[in-house]
PDB file of N, CA and C in Angstrom:
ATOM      1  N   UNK A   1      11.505 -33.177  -1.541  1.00  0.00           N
ATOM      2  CA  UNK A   1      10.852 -32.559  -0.395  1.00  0.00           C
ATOM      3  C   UNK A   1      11.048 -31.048  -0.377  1.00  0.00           C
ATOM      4  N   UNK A   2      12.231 -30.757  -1.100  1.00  0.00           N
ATOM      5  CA  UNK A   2      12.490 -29.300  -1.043  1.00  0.00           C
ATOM      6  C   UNK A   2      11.565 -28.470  -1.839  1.00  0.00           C
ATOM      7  N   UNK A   3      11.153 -29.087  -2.827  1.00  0.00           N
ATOM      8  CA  UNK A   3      10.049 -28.560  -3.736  1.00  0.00           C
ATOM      9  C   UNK A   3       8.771 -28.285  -3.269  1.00  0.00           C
ATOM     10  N   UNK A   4       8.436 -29.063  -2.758  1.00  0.00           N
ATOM     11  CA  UNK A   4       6.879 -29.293  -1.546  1.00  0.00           C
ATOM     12  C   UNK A   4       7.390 -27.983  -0.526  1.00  0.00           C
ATOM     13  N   UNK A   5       8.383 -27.981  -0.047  1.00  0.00           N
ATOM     14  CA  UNK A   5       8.555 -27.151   1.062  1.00  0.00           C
ATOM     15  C   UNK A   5       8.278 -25.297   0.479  1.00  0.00           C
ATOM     16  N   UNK A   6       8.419 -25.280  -0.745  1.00  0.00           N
ATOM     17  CA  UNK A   6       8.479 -24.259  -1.120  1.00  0.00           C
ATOM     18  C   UNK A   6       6.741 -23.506  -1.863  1.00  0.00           C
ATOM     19  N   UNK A   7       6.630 -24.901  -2.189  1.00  0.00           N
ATOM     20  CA  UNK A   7       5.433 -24.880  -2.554  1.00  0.00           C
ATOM     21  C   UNK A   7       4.388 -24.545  -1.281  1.00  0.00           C
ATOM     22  N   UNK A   8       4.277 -24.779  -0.562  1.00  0.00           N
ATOM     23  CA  UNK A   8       3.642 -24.682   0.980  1.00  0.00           C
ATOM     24  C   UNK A   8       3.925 -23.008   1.320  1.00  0.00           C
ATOM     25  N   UNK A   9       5.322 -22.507   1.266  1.00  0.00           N
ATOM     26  CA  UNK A   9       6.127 -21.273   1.699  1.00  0.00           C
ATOM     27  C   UNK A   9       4.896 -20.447   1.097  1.00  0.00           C
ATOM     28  N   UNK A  10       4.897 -20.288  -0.531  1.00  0.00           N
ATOM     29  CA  UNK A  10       4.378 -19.492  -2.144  1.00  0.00           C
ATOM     30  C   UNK A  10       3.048 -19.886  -1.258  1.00  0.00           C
ATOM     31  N   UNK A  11       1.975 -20.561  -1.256  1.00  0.00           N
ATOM     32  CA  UNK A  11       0.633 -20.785  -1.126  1.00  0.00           C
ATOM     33  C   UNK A  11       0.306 -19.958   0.389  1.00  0.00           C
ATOM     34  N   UNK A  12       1.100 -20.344   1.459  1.00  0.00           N
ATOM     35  CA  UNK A  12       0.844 -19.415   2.806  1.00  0.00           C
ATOM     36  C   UNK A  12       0.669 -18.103   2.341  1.00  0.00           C
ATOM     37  N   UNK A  13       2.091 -17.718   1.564  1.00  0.00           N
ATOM     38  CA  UNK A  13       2.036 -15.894   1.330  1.00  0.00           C
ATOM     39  C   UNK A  13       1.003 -15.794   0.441  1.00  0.00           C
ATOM     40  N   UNK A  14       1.089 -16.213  -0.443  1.00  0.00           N
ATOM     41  CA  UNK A  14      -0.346 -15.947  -1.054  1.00  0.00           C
ATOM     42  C   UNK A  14      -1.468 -15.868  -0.412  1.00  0.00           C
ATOM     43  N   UNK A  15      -1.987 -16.702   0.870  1.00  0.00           N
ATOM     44  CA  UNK A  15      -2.788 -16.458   1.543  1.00  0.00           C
ATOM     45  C   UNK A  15      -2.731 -15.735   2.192  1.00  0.00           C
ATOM     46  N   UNK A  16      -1.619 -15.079   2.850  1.00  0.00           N
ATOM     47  CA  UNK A  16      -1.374 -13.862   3.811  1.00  0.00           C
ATOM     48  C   UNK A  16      -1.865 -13.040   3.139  1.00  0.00           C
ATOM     49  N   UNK A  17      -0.942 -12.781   1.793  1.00  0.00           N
ATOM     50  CA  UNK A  17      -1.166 -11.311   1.623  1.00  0.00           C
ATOM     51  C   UNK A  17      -3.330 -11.376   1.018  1.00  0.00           C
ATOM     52  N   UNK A  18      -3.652 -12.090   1.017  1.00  0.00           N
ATOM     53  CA  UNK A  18      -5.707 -11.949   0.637  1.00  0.00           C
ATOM     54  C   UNK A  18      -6.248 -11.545   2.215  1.00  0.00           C
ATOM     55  N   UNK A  19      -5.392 -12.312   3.085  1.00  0.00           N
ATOM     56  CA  UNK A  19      -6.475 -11.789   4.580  1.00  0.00           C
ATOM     57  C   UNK A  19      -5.862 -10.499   4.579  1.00  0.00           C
ATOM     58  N   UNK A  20      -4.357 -10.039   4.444  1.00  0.00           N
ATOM     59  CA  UNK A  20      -4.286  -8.710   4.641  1.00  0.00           C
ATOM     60  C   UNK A  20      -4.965  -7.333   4.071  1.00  0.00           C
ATOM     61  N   UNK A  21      -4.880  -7.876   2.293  1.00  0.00           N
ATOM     62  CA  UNK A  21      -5.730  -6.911   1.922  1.00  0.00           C
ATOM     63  C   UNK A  21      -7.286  -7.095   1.802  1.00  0.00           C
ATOM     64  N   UNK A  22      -7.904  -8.439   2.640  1.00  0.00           N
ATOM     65  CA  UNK A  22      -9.665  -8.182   2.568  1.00  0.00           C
ATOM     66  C   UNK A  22      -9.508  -8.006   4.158  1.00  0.00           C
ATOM     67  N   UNK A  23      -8.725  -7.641   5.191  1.00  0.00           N
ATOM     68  CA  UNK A  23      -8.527  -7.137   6.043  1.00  0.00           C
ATOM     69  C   UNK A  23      -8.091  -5.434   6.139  1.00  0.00           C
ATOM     70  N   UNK A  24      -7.228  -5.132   5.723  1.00  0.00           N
ATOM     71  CA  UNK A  24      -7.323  -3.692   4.866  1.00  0.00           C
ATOM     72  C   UNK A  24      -8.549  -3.106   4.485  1.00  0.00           C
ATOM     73  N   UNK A  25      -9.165  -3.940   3.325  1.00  0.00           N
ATOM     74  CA  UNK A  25     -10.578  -3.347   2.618  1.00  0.00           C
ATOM     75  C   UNK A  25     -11.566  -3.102   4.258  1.00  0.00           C
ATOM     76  N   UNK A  26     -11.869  -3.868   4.716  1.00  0.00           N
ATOM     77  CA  UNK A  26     -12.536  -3.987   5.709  1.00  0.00           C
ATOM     78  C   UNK A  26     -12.232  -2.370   6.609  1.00  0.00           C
ATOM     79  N   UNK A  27     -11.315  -2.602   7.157  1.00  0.00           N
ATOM     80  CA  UNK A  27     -10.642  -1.539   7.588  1.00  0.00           C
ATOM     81  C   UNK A  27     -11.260   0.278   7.278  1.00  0.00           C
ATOM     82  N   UNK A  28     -11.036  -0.027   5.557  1.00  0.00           N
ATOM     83  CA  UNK A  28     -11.073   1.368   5.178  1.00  0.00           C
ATOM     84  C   UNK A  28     -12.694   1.338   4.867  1.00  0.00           C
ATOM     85  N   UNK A  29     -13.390   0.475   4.374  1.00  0.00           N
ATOM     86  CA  UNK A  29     -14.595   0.459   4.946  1.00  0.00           C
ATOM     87  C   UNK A  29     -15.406   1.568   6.241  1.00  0.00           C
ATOM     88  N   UNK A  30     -14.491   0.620   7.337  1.00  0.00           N
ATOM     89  CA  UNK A  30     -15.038   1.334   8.459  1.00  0.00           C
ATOM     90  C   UNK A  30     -14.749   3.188   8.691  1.00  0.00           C
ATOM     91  N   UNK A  31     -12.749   2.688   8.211  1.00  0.00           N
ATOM     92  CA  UNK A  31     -12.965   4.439   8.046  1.00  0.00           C
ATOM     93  C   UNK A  31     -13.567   5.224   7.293  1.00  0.00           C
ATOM     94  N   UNK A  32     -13.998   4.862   6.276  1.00  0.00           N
ATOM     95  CA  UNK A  32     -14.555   5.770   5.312  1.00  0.00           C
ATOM     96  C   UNK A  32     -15.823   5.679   5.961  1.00  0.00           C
ATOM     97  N   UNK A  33     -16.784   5.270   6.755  1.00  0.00           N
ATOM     98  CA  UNK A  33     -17.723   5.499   7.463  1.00  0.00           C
ATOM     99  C   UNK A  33     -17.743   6.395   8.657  1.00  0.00           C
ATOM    100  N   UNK A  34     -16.978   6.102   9.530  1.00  0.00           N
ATOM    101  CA  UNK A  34     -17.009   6.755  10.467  1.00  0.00           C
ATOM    102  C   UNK A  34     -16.305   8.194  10.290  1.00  0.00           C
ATOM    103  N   UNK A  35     -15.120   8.301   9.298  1.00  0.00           N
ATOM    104  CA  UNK A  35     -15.122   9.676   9.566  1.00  0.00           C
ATOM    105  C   UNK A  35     -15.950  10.571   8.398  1.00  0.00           C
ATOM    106  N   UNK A  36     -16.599  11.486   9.043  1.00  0.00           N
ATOM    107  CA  UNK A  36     -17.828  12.589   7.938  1.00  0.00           C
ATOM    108  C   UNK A  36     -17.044  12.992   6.993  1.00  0.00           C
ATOM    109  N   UNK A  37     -15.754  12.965   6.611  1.00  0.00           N
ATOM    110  CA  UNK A  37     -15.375  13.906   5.510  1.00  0.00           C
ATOM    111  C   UNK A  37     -14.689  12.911   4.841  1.00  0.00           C
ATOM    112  N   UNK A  38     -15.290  13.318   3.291  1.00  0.00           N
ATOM    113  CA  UNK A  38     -15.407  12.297   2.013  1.00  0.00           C
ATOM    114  C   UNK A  38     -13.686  12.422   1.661  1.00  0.00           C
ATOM    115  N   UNK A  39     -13.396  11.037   1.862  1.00  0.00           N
ATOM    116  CA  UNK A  39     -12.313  10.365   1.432  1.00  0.00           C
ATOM    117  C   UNK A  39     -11.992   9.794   0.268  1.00  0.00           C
ATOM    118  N   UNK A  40     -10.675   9.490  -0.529  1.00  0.00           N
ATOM    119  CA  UNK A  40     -10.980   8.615  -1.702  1.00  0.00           C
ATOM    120  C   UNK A  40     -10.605   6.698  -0.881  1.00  0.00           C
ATOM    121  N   UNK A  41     -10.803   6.692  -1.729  1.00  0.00           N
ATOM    122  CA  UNK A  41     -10.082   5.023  -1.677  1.00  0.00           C
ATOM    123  C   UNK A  41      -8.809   4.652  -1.367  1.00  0.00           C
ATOM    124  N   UNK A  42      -8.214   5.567  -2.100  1.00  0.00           N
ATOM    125  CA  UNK A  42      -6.937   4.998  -2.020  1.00  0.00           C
ATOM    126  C   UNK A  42      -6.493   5.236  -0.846  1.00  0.00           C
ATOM    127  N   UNK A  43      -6.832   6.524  -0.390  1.00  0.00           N
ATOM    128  CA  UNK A  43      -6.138   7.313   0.967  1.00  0.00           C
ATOM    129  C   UNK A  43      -6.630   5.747   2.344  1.00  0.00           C
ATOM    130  N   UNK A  44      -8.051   5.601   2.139  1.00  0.00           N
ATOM    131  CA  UNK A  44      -8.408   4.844   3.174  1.00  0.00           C
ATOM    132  C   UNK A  44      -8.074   3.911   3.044  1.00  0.00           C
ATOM    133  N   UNK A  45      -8.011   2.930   2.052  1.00  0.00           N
ATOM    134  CA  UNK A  45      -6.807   1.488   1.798  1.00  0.00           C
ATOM    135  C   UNK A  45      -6.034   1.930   2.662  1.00  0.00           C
ATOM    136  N   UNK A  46      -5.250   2.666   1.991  1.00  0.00           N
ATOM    137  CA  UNK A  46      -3.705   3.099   2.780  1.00  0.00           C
ATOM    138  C   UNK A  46      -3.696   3.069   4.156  1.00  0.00           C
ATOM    139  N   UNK A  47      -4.130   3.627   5.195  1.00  0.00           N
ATOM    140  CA  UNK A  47      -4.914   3.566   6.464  1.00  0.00           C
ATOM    141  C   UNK A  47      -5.354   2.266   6.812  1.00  0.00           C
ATOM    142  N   UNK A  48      -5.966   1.523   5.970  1.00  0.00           N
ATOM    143  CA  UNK A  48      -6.466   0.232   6.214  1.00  0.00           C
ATOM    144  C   UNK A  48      -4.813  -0.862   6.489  1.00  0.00           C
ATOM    145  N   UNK A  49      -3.768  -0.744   5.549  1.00  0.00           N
ATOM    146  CA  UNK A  49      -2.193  -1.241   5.732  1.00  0.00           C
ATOM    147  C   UNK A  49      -1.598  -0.589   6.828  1.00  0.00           C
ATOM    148  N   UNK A  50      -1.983   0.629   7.065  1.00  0.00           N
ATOM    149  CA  UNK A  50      -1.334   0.920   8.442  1.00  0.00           C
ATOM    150  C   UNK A  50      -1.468   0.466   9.906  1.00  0.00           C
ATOM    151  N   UNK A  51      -3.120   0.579   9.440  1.00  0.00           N
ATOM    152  CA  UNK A  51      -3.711   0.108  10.292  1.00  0.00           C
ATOM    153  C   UNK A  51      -3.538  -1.832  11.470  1.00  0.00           C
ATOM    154  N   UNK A  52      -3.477  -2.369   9.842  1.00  0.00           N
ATOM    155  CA  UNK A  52      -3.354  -3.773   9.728  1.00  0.00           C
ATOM    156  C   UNK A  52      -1.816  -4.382   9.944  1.00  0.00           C
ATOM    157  N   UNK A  53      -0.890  -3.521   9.848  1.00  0.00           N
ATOM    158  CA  UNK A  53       0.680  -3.385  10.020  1.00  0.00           C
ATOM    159  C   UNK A  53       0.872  -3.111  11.908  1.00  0.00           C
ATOM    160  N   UNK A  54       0.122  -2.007  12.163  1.00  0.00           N
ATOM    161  CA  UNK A  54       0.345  -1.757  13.468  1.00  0.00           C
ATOM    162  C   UNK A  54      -0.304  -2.251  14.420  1.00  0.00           C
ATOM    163  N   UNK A  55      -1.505  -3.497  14.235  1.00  0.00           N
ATOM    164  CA  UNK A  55      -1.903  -4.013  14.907  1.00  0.00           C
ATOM    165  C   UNK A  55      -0.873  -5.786  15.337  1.00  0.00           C
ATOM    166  N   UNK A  56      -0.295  -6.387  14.690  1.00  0.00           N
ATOM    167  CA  UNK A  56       0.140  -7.416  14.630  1.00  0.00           C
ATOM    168  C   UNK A  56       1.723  -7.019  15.699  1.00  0.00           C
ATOM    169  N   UNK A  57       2.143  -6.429  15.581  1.00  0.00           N
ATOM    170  CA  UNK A  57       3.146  -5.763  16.813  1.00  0.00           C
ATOM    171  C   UNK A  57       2.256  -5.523  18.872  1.00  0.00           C
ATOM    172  N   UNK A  58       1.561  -4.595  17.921  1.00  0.00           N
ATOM    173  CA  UNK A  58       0.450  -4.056  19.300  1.00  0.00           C
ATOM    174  C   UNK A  58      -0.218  -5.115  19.810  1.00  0.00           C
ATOM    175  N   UNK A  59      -0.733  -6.246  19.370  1.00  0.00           N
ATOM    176  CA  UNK A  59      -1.726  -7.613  19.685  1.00  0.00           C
ATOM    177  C   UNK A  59      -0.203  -8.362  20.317  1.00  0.00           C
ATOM    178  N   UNK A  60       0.558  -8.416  19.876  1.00  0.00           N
ATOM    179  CA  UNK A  60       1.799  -9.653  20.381  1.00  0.00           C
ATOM    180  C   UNK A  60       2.501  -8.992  21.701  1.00  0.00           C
TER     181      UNK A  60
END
């Protein structure tokens, strides 16, 4: 059972961390739209984890 239990643990995080970063992408999406001055990617990802970090505190 301990094996299953772990197996379940590995598959959740794995799923966490895909909504976080197609939650992220999403994110920097929007910022890279809304603000007029041309951004790279990486910067707005980044923003997109901050973003997605400081909401799960702020929502609870």
């Amino acid at each position: 059972m301990a094996g299953v239990d772990i197996v379940v643990i590995v598959l959740l995080s794995i799923a966490g961390m895909l909504f976080l970063t197609l939650q992220s992408g999403l994110a920097a999406t929007v910022v890279r739209r809304v603000v007029a001055v041309p951004i790279g990617w990486l910067s707005s990802i980044a923003v997109g984890f901050v973003m997605s970090a400081a909401m799960g505190p702020s929502v609870q």
